[in-house]
N, C-alpha and C. Protein backbone atom coordinates (compact mmCIF):
# COMPACT_ATOMS: atom_id res chain seq x y z
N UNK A 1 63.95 -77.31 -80.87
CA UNK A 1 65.02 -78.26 -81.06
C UNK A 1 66.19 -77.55 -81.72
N UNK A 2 67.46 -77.56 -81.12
CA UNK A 2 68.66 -77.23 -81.15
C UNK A 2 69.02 -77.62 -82.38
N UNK A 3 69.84 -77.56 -83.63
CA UNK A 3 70.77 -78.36 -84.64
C UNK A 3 71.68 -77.50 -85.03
N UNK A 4 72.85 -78.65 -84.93
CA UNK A 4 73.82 -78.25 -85.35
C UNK A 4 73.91 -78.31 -86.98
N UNK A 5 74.91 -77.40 -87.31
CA UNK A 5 75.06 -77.02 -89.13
C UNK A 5 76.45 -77.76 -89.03
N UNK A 6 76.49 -79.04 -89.76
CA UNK A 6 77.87 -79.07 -90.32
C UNK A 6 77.93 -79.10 -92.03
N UNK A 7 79.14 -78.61 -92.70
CA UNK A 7 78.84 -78.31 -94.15
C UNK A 7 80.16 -79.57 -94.33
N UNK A 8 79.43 -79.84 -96.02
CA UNK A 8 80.42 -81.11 -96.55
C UNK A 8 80.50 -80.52 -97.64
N UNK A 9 82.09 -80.72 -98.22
CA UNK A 9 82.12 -80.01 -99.73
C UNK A 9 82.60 -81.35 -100.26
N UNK A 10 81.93 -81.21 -101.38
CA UNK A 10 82.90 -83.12 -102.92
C UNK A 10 83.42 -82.10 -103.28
N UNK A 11 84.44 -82.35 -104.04
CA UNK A 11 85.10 -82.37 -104.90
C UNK A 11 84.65 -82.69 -106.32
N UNK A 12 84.83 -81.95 -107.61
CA UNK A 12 84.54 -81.44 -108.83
C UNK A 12 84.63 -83.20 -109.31
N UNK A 13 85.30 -83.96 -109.22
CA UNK A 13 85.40 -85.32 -109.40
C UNK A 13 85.12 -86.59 -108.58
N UNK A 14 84.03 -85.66 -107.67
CA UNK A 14 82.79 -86.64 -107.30
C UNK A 14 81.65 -86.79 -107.70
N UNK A 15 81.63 -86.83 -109.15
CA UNK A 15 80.57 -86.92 -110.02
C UNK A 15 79.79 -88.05 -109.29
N UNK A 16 80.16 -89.27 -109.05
CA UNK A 16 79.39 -90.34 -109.13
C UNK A 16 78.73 -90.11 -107.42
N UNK A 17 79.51 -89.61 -106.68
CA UNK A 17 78.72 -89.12 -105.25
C UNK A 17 77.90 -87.94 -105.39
N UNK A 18 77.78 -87.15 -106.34
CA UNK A 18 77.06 -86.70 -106.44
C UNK A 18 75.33 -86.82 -106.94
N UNK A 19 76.07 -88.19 -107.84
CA UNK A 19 75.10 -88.48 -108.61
C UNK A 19 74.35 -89.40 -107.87
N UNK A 20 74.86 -90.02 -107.03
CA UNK A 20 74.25 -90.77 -105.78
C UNK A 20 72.92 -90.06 -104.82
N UNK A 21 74.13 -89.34 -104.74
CA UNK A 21 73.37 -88.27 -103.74
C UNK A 21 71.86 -87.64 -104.31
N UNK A 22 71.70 -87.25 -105.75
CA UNK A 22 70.23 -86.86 -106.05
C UNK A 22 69.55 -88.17 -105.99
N UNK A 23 70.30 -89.77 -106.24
CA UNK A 23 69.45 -90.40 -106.34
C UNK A 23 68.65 -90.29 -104.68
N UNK A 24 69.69 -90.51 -103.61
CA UNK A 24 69.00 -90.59 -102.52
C UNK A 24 67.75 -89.34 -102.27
N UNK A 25 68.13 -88.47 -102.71
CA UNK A 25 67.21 -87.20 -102.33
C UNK A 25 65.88 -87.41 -103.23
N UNK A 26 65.81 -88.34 -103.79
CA UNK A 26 64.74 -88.39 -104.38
C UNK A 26 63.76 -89.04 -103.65
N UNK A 27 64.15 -90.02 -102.72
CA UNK A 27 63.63 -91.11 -101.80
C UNK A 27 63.59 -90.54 -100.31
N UNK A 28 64.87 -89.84 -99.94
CA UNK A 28 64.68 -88.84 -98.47
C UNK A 28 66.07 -87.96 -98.19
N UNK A 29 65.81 -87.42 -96.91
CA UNK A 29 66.48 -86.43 -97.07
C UNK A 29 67.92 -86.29 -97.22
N UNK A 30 68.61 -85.82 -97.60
CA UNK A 30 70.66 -86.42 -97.51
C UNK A 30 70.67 -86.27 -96.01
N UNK A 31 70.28 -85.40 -95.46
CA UNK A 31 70.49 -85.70 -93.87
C UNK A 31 70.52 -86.59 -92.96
N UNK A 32 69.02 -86.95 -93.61
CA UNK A 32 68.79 -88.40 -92.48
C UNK A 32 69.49 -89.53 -92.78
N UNK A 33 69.90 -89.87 -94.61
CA UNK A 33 70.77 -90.50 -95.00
C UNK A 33 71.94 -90.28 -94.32
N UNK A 34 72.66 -89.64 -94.45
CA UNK A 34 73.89 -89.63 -93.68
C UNK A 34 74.06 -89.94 -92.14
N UNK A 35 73.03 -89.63 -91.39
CA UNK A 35 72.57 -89.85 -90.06
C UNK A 35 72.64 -91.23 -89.77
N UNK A 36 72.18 -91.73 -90.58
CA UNK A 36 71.60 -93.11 -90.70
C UNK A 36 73.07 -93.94 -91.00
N UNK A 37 74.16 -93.49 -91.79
CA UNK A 37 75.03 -94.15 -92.30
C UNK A 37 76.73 -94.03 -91.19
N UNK A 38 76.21 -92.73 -90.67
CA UNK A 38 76.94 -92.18 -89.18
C UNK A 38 77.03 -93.40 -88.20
N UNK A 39 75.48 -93.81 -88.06
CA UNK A 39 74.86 -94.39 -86.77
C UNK A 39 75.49 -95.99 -87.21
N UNK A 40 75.31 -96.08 -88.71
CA UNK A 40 75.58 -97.52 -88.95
C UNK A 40 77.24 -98.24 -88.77
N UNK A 41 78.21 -96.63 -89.01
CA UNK A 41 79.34 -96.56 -88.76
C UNK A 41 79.72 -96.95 -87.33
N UNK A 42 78.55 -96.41 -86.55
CA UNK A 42 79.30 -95.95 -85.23
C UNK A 42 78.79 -97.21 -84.05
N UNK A 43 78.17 -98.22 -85.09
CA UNK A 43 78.15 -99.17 -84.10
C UNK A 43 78.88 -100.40 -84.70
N UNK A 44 79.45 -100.07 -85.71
CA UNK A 44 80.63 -100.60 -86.41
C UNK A 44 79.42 -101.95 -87.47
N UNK A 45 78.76 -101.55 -87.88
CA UNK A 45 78.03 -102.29 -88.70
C UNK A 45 77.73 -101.59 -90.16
N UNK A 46 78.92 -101.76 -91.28
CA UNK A 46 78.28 -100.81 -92.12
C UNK A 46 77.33 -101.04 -93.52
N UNK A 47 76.86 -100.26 -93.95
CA UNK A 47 76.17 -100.75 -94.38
C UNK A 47 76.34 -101.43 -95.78
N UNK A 48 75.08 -102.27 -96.20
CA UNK A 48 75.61 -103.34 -97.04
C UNK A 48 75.78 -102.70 -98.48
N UNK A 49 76.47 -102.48 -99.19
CA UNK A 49 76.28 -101.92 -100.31
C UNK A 49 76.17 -102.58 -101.86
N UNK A 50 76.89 -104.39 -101.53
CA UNK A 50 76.47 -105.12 -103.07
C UNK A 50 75.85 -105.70 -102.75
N UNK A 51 75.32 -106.52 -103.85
CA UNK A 51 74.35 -107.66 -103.78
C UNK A 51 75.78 -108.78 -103.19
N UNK A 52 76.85 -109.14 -103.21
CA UNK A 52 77.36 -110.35 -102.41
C UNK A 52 77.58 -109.80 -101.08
N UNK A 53 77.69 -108.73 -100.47
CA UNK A 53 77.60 -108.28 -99.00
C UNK A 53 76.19 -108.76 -98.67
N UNK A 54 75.68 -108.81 -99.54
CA UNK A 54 73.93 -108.63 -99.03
C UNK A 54 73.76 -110.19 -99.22
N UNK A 55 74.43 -111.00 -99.89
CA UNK A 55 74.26 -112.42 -99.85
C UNK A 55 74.44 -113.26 -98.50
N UNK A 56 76.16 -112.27 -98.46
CA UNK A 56 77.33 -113.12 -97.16
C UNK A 56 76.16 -112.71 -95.84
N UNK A 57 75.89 -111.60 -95.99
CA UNK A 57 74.69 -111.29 -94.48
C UNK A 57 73.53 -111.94 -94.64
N UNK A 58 72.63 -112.24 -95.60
CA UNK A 58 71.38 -113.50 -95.60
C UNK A 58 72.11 -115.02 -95.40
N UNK A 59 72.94 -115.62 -95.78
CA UNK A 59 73.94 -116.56 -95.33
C UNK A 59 73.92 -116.66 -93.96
N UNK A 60 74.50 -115.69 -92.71
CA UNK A 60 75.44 -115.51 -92.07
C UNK A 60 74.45 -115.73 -91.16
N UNK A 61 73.19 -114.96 -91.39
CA UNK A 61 71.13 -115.11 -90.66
C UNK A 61 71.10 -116.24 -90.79
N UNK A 62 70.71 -117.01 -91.83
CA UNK A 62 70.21 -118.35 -92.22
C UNK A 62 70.91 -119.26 -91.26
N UNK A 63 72.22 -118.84 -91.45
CA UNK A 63 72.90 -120.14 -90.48
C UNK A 63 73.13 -120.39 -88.99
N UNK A 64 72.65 -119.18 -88.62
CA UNK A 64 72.95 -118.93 -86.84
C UNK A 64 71.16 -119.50 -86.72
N UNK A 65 70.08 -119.55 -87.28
CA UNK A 65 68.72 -119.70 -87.05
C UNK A 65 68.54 -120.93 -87.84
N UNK A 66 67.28 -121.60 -87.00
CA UNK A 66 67.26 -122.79 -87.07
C UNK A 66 66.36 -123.82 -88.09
N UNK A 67 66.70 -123.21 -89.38
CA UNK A 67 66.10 -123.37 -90.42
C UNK A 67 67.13 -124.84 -90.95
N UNK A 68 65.97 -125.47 -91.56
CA UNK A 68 67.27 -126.29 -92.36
C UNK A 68 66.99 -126.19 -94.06
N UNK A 69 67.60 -126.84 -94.99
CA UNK A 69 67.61 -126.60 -95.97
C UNK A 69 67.88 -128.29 -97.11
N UNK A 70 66.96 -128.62 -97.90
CA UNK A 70 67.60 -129.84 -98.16
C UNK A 70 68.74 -129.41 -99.20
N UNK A 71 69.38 -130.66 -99.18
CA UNK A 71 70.95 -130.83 -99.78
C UNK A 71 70.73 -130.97 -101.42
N UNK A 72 71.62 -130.57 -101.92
CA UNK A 72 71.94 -130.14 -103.45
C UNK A 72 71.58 -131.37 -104.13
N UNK A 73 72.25 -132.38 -103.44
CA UNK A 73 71.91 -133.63 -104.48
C UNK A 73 70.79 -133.71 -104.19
N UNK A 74 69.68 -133.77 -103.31
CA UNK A 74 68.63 -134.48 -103.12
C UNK A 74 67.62 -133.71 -104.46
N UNK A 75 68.01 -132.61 -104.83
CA UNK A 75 67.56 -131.79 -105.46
C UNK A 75 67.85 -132.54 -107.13
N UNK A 76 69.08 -132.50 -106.82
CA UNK A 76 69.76 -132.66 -108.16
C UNK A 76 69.25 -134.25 -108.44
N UNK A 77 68.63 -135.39 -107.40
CA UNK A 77 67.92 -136.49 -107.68
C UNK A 77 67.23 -136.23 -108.35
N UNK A 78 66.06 -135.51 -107.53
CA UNK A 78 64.84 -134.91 -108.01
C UNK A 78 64.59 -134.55 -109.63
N UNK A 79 66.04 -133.87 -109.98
CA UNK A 79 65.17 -133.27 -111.15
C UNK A 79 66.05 -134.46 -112.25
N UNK A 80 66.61 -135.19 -111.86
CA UNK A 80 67.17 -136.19 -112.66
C UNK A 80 65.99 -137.44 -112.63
N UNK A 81 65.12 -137.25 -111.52
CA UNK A 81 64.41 -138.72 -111.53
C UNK A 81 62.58 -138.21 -112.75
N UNK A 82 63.06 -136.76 -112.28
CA UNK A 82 61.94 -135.80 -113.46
C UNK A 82 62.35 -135.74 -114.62
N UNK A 83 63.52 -135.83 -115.39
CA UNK A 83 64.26 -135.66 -116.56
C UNK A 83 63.95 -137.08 -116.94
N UNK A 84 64.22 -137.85 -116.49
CA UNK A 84 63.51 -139.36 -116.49
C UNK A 84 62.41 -139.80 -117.15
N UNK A 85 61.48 -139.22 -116.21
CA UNK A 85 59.97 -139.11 -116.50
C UNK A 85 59.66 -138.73 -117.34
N UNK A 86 60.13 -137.76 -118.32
CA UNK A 86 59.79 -136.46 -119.14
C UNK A 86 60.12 -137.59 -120.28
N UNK A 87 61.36 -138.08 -120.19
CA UNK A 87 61.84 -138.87 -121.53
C UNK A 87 61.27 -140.18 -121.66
N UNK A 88 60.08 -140.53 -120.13
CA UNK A 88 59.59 -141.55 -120.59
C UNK A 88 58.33 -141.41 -121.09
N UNK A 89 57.66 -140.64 -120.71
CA UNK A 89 56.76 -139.81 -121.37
C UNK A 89 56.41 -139.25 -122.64
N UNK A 90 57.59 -139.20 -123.09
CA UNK A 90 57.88 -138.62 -124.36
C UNK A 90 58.10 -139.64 -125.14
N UNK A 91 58.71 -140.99 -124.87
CA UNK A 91 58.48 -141.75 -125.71
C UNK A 91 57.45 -142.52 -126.20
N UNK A 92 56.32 -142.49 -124.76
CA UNK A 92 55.06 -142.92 -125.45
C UNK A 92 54.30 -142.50 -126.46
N UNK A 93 54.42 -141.38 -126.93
CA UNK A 93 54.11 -140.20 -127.79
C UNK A 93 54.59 -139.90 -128.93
């Protein structure tokens, strides 16, 4: 198997890509990482990097599939008709 060598230089004040970078190498190779982040580029999907990217995309799933979800108030009944209970409970006592 053929491979090509391409070289990447940071810059002295890419501390924090650097510091990235051992984290990844601890888990796999920077190669395949980058491979992987190439591929994610190049089908124009990139990858998720916060937790609210990573929210807006579980969101974005949830709602195209045919899940449903009950509604806030029904919830917010719920724990009001339990807050209820608790204080009636508590007064027998």
């Amino acid at each position: 198997m053929n491979r090509e060598r391409i070289t990447i230089s940071l810059l002295t004040d890419d501390n924090d890509i650097i510091g990235h970078l051992h984290t990844i190498k601890s888990e796999r190779t920077i190669s395949s990482y980058l491979r992987h982040l190439i591929r994610q580029d190049m089908l124009n999907n990139p990858p998720i990097n916060t937790l609210d990217q990573l929210a807006e995309e579980i969101v974005r799933k949830l709602s195209n599939s045919e899940l449903s979800f009950a509604s806030t108030s029904e919830k917010t009944t719920k724990i009001a008709e339990s807050l209820e209970d608790m204080s009636i409970i508590n007064t027998l006592f």
